[in-house]
Protein backbone atom coordinates (compact mmCIF):
# COMPACT_ATOMS: atom_id res chain seq x y z
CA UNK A 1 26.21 -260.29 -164.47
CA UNK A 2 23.05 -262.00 -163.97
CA UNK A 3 20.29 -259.99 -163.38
CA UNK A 4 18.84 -259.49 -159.73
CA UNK A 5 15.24 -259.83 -159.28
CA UNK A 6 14.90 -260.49 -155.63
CA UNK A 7 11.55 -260.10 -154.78
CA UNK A 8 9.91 -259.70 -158.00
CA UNK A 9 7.82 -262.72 -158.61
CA UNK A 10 6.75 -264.59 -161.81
CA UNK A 11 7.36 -264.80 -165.55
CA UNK A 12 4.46 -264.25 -167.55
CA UNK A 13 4.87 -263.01 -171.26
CA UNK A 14 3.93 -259.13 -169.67
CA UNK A 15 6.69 -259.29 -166.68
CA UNK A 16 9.52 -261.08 -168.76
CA UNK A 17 9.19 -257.62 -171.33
CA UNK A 18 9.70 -255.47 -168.03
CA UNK A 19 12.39 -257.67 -167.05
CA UNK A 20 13.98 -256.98 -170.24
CA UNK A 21 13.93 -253.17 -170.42
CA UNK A 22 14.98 -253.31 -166.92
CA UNK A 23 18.35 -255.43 -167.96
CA UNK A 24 19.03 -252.75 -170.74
CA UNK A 25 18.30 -249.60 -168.22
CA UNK A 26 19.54 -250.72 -164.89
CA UNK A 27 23.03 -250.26 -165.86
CA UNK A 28 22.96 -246.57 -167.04
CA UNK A 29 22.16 -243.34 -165.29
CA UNK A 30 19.55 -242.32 -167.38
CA UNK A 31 16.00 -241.13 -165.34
CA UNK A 32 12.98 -243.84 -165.29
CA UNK A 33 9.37 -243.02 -164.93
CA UNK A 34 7.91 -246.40 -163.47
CA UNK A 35 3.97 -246.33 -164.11
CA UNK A 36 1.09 -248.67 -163.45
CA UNK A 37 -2.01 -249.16 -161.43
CA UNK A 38 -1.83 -249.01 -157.58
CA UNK A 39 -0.62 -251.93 -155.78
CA UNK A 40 1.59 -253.76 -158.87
CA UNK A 41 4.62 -253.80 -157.34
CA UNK A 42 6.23 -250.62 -158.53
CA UNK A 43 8.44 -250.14 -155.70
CA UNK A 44 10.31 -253.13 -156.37
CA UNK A 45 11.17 -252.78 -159.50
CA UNK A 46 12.46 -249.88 -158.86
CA UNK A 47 14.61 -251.40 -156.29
CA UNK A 48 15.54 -253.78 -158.50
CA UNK A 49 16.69 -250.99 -161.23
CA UNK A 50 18.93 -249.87 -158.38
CA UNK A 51 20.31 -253.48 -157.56
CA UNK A 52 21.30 -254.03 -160.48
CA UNK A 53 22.65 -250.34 -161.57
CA UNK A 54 26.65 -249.13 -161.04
CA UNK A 55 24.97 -247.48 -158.09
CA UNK A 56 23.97 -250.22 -155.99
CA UNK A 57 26.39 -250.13 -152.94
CA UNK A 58 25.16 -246.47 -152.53
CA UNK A 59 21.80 -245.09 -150.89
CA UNK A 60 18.74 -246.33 -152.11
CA UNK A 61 15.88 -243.76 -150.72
CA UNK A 62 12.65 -243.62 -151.66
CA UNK A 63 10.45 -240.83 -150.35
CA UNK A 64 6.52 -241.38 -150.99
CA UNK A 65 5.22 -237.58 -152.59
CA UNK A 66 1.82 -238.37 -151.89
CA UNK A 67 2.19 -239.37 -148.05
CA UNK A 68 3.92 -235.86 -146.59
CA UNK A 69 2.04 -232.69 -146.26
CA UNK A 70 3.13 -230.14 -149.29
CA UNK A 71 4.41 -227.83 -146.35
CA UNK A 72 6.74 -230.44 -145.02
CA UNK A 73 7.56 -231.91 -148.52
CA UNK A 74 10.39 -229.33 -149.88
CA UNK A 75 12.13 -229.87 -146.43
CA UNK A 76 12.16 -233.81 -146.88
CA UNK A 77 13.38 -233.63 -150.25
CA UNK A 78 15.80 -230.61 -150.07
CA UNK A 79 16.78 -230.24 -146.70
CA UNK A 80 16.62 -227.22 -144.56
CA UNK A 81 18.34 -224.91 -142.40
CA UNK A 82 18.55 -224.08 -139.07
CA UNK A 83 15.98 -221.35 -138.30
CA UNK A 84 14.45 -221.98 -141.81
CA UNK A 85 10.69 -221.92 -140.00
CA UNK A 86 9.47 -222.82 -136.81
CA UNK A 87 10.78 -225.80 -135.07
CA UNK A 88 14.32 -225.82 -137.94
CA UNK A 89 16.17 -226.13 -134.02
CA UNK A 90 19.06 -227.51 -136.81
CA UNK A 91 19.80 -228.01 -139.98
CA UNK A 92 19.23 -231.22 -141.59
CA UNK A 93 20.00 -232.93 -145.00
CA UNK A 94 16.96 -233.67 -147.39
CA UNK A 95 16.47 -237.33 -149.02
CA UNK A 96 18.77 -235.52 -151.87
CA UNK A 97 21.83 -234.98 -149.90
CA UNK A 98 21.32 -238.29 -148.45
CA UNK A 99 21.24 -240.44 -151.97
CA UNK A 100 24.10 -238.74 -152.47
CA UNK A 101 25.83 -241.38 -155.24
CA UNK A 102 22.84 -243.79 -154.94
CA UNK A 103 19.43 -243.65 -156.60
CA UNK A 104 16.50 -241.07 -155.45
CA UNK A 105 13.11 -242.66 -155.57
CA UNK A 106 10.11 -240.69 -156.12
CA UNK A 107 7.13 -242.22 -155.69
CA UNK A 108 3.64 -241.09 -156.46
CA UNK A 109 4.93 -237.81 -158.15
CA UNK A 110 1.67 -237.36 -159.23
CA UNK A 111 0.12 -236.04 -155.98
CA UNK A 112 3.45 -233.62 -155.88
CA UNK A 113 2.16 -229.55 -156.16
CA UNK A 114 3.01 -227.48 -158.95
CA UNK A 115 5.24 -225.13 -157.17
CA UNK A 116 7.64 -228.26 -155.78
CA UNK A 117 7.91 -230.02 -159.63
CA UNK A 118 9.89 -226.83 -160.89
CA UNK A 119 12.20 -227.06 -157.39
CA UNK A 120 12.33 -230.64 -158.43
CA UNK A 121 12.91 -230.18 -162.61
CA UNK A 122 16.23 -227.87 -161.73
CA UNK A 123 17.51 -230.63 -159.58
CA UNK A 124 16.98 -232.91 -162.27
CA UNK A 125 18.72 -230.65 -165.19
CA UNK A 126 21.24 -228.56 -163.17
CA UNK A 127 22.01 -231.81 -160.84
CA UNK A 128 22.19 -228.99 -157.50
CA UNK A 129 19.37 -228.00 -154.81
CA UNK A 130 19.24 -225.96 -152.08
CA UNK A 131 17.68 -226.33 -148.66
CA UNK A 132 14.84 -224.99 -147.57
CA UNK A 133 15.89 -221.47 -145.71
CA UNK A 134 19.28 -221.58 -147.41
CA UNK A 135 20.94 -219.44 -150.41
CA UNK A 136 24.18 -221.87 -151.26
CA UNK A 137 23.86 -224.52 -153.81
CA UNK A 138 24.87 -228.18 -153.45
CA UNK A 139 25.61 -230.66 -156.27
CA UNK A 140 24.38 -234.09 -155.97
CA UNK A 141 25.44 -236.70 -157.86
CA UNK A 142 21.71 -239.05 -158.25
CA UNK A 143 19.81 -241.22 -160.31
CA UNK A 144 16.04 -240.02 -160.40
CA UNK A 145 13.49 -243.01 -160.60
CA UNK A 146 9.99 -242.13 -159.95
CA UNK A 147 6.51 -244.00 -159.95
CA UNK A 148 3.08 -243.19 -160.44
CA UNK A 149 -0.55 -244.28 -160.35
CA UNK A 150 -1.76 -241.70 -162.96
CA UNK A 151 -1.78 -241.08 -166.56
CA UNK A 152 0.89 -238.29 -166.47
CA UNK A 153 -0.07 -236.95 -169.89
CA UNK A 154 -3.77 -236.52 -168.43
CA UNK A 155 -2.67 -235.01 -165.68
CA UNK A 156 -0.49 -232.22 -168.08
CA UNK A 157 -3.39 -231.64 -170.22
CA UNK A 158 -5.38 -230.88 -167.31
CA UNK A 159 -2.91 -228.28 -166.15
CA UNK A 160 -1.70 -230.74 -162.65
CA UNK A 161 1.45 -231.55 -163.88
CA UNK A 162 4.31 -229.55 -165.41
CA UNK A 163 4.86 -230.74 -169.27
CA UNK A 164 8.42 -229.93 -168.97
CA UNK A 165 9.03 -232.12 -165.84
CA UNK A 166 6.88 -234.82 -167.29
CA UNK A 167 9.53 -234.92 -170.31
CA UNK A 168 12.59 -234.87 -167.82
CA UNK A 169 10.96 -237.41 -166.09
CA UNK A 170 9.85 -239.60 -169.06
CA UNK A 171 13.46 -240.66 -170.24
CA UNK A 172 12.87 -244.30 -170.00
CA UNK A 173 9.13 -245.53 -169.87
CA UNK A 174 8.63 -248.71 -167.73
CA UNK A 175 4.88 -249.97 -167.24
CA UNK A 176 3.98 -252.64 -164.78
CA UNK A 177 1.05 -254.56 -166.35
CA UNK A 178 -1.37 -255.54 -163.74
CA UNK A 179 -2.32 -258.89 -162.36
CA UNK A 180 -4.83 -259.66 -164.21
CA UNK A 181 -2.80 -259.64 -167.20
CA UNK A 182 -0.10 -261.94 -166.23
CA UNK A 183 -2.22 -265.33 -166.11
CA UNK A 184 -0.23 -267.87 -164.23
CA UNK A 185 1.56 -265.54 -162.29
CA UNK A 186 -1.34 -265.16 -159.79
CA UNK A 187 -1.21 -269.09 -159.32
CA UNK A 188 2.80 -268.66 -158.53
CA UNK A 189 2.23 -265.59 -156.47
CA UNK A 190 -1.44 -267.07 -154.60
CA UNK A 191 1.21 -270.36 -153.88
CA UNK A 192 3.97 -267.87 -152.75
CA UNK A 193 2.30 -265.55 -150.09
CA UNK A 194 0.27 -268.82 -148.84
CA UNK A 195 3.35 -270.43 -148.50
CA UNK A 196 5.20 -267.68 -146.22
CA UNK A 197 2.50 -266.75 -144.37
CA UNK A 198 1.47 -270.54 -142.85
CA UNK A 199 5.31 -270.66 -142.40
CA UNK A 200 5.24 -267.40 -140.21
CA UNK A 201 1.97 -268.66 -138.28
CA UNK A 202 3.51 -272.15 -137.96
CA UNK A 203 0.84 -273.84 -139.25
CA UNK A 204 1.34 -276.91 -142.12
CA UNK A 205 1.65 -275.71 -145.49
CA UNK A 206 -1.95 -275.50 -147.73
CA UNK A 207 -2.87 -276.19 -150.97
CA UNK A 208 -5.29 -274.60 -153.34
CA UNK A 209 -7.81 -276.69 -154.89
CA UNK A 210 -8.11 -276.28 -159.00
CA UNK A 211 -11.44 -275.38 -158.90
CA UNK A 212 -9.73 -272.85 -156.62
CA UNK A 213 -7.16 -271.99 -158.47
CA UNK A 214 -9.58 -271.35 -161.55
CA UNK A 215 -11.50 -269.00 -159.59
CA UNK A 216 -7.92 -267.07 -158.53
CA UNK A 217 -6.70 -267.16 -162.15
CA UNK A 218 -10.15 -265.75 -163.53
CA UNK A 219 -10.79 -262.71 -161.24
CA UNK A 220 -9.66 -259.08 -162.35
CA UNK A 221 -8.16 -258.01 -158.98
CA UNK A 222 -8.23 -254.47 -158.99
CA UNK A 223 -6.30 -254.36 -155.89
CA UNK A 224 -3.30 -255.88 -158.09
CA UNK A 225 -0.28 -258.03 -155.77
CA UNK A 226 -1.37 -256.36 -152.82
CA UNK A 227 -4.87 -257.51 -153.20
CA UNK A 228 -3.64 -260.66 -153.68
CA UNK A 229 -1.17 -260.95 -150.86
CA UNK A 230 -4.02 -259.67 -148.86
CA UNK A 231 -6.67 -262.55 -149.10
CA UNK A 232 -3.79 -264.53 -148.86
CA UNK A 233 -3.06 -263.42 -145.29
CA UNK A 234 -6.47 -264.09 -144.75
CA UNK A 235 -7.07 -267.29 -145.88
CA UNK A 236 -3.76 -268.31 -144.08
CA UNK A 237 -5.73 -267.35 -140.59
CA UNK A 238 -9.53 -268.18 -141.25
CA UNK A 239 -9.01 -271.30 -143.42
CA UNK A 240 -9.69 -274.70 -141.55
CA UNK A 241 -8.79 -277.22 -144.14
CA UNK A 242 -5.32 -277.95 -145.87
CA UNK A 243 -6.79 -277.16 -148.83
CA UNK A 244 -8.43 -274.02 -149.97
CA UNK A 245 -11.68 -274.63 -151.46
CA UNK A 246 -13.91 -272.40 -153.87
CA UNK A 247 -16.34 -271.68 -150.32
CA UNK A 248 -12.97 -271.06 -148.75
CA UNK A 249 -12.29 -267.60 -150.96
CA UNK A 250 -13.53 -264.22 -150.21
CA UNK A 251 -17.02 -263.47 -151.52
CA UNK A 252 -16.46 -261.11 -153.99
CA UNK A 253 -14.62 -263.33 -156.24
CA UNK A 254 -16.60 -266.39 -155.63
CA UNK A 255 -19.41 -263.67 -157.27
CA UNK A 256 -16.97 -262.89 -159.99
CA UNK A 257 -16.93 -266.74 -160.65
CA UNK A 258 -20.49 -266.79 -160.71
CA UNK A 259 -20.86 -269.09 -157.68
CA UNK A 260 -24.47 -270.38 -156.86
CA UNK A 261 -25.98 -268.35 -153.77
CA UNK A 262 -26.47 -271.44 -151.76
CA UNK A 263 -23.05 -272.74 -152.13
CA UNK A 264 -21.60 -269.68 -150.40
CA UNK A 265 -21.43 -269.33 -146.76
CA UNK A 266 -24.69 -268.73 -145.54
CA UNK A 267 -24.33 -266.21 -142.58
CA UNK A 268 -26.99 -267.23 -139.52
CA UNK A 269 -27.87 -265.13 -137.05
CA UNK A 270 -30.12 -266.60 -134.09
CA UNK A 271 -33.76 -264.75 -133.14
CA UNK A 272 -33.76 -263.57 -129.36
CA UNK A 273 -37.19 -265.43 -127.85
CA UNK A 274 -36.97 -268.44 -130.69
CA UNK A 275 -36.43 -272.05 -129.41
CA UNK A 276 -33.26 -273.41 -129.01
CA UNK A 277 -32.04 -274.45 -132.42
CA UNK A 278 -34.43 -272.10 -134.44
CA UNK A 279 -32.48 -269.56 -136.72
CA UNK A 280 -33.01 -267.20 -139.55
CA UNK A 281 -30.56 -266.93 -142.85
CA UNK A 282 -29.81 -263.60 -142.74
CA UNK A 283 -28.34 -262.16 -146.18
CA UNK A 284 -27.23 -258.63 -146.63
CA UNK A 285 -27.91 -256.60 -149.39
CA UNK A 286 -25.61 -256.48 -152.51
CA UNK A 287 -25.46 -253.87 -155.09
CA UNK A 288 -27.35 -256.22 -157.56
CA UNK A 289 -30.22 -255.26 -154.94
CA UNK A 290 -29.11 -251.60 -155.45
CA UNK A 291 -28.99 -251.63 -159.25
CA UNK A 292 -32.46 -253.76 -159.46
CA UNK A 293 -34.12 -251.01 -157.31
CA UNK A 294 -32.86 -248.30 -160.13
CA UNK A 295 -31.51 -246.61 -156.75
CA UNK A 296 -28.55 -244.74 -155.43
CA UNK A 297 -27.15 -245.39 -152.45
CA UNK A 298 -28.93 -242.66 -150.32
CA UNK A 299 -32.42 -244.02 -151.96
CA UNK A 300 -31.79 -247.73 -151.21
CA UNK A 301 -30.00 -246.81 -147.51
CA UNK A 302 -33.62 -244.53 -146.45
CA UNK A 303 -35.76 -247.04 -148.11
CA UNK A 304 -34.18 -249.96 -145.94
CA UNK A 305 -34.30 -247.10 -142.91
CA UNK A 306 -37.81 -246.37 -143.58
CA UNK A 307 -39.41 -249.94 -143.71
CA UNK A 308 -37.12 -250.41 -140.22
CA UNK A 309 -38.79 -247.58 -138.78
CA UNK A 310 -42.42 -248.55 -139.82
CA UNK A 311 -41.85 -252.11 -138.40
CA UNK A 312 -40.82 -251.16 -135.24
CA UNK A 313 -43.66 -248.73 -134.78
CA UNK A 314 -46.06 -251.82 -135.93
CA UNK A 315 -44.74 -253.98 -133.24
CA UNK A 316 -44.52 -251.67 -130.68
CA UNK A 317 -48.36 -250.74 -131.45
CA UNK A 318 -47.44 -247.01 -131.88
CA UNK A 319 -45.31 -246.59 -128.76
CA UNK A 320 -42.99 -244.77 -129.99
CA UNK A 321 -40.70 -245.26 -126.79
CA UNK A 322 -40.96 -248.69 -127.33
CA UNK A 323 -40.29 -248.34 -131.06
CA UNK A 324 -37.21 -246.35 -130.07
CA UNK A 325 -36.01 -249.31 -127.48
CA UNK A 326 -36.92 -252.05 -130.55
CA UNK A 327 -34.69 -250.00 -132.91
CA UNK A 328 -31.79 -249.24 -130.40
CA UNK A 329 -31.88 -245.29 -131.10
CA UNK A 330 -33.18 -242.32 -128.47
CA UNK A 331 -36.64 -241.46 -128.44
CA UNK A 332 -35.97 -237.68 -130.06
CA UNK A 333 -33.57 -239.16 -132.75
CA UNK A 334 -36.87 -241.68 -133.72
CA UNK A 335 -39.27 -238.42 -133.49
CA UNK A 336 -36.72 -236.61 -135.80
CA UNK A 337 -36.36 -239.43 -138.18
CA UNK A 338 -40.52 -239.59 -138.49
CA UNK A 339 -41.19 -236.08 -139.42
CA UNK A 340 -38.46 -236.15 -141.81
CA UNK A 341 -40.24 -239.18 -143.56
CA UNK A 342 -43.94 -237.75 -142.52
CA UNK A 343 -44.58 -240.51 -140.55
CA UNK A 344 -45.35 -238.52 -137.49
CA UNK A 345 -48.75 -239.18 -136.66
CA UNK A 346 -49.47 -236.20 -134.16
């Protein structure tokens, strides 16, 4: 059978070595620990494990570990009974029950507390739970699949994970490798998400420029595919042209390209009281700024506060109600943010 992919995008060196541990592992019932940094695309492979396992015309459910309150957690995965605590007005299955002959997927066990890995270790070797509030057992028949941000054998030495779970877990190792190390991939995937997205906004397809596409192919993204998918979006919306041009991308990676200062978009803001057609450039600060200054980002936030305040009090001539109106602030919040600074003249 060929294998199913749907959704998973590309084929780099990296992904086609993850696409071939995933034809060797799909097919048997042994547990996967899916790793690799946020926003990779973990979730679908996973999926795609399933799709392509003797399991795939039962449940798939995935249950996120790190999105549910610890209190409500045990009840989502195990199930509960009526009366188990308050507002249990019936008894109800947990994700478990419910994958039943399908595939469990855990994702971000990571963020799951110590007392719920040893709940979830004997469902893993004695393949039975037991609901929240209740004292009979149930055998379930599931495959175990989880995912994670973090560097699980970190996270045992520092006491956060269980060492025996991590081994139960750790079965079959699959590591996403992220975007930035799968080269042309980010072309096929920037060309991808452009594509739908026009399509969904009925607007004509665009094109990315090569000097674009250079700039794409060159930046680390440390937001991964969803980064990606993100700007994307946004150049789908805010994008003029039918071509995306280097001005055209977000700032930050026209900075990682090392793009000029005056060929990025200058942002103008116009002076109440100047003539008609009379504006100032008006560039915020950047952490370049920061970092020149030798300066944190309390020190650099008061200093810029500080020289606001003086200015105002300059060109108000010492009013300090004036100064106050100037600044857009109340009159005690300026007097409080003087004799903090010592600025308070009498």
């Amino acid at each position: 059978m060929a294998l199913n992919i749907d959704g998973m995008i590309g084929n780099s060196p990296a992904l086609r070595e993850v696409y071939k541990i995933l034809e060797k592992v799909a097919p048997t019932d042994s547990t996967v620990l899916v790793t690799g940094e946020s926003g990779t695309g973990k979730e679908l492979l996973v999926r795609a494990l399933h799709k392509n396992s003797r399991r795939r015309d039962k449940p798939f459910v995935p249950i996120n570990c790190g999105a549910i309150p610890r209190e409500l957690l045990e009840s989502e995965l195990f199930g509960h009974e009526k009366g188990a605590f308050t507002h249990a007005i019936r008894s109800r299955p947990g994700r478990f029950e419910l994958a039943d002959g399908g595939t469990i997927f855990l994702d971000e066990i990571g963020e799951m507390d110590l007392s719920l890995q040893v709940k979830i270790l004997r469902a893993l070797q004695e393949k039975e739970i037991e609901r929240v509030g209740g004292t009979a057992t149930k055998k379930v028949d599931v495959r175990v699949v989880a995912a994670t941000n973090r560097d699980l054998e970190t996270e045992v030495a520092a006491g956060r994970f269980r060492e025996d779970l991590f081994y139960r877990l750790n079965v079959i190792p699959m590591q996403l490798p992220p975007l930035r190390e799968r080269g042309e991939d980010i072309l096929v995937l920037a060309e991808y998400f452009l594509r739908n997205f026009c399509f969904e906004k009925d607007r004509p397809n665009m094109q990315v420029s090569p000097k674009a596409k250079a700039m794409l192919v060159a930046y680390s993204w440390p937001g991964n595919v969803r980064e990606l998918e993100n700007f994307m979006e946004r150049l789908s919306i805010l994008c003029e042209g039918a071509k995306v041009e280097p001005e055209d991308l977000p700032e930050k990676i026209q900075r990682a390209a090392g793009m000029p200062e005056p060929e990025r978009a200058t942002q103008i803001i116009t002076i109440e009281g100047t003539s008609p057609g009379v504006s100032a450039g008006f560039a915020w600060p950047e952490l370049k700024d920061m970092r020149d200054k030798g300066q944190g980002l309390k020190e650099f936030l008061d200093e810029i506060e500080e020289r606001l305040l003086t200015e105002a009090l300059k060109e108000a001539g010492g009013v300090k109600n004036q100064a106050a109106e100037i600044l857009g602030i109340k009159r005690t919040t300026l007097i409080e943010k003087l004799k903090k600074r010592n600025l308070l003249d009498g």
